[in-house]
Protein backbone atom coordinates (compact mmCIF):
# COMPACT_ATOMS: atom_id res chain seq x y z
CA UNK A 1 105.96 96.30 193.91
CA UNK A 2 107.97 97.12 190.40
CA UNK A 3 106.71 99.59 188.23
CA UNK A 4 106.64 99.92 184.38
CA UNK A 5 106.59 102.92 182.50
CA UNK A 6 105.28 103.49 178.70
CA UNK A 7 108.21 106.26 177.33
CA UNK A 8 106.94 108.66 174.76
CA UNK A 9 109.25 110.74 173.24
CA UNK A 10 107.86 114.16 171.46
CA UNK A 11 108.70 116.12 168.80
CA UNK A 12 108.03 119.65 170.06
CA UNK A 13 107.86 121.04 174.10
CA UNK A 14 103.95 121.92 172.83
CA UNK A 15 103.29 118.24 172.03
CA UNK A 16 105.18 117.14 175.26
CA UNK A 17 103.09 119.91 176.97
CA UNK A 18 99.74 118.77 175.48
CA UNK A 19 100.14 115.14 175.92
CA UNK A 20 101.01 115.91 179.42
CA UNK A 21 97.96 117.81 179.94
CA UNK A 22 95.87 114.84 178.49
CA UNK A 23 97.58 112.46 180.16
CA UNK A 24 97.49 113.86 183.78
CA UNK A 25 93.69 115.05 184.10
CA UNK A 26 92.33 112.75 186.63
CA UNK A 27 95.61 111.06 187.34
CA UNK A 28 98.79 111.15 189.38
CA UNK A 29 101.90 113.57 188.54
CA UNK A 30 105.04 112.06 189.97
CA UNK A 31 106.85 114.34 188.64
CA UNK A 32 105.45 117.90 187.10
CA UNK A 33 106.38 118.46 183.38
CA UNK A 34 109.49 120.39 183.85
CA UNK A 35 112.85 121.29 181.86
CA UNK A 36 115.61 119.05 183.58
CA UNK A 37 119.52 118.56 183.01
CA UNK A 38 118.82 115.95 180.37
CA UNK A 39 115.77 117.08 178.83
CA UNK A 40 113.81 120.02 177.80
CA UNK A 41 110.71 118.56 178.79
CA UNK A 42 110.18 115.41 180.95
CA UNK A 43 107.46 114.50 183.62
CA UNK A 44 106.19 111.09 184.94
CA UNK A 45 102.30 110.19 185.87
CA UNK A 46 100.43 107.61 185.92
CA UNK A 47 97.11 108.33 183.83
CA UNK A 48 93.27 107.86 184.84
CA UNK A 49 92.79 104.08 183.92
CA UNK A 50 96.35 103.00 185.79
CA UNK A 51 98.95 103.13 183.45
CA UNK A 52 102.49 104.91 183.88
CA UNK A 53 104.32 107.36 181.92
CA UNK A 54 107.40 108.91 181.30
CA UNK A 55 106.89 111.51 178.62
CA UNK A 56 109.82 113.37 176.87
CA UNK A 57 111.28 116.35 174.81
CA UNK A 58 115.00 115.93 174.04
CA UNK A 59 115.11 118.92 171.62
């Protein structure tokens, strides 16, 4: 089965941080918001009602 993703990028690692928070309660974390090679902030979940996200602080 393919998967799509909504991609929100964020202004600040707070935003990034409370979206996530939002976003994940009663979901699934693929991947825990974490600071990677490519991005300060990035995780990926799929929220309550079904819906997948990658969510994203460049700065």
């Amino acid at each position: 089965m393919r998967s799509a993703y909504l991609t929100l990028r964020l202004d600040t690692p707070e935003k990034a941080e409370h979206i996530y928070n939002l976003l994940s309660t009663d979901g699934e974390i693929f991947m825990k918001m974490e600071k990677t090679f490519f991005a300060n902030r990035f995780a990926m979940l799929r929220d309550r009602f079904g819906t997948s996200w990658m969510l994203l602080n460049e700065n």
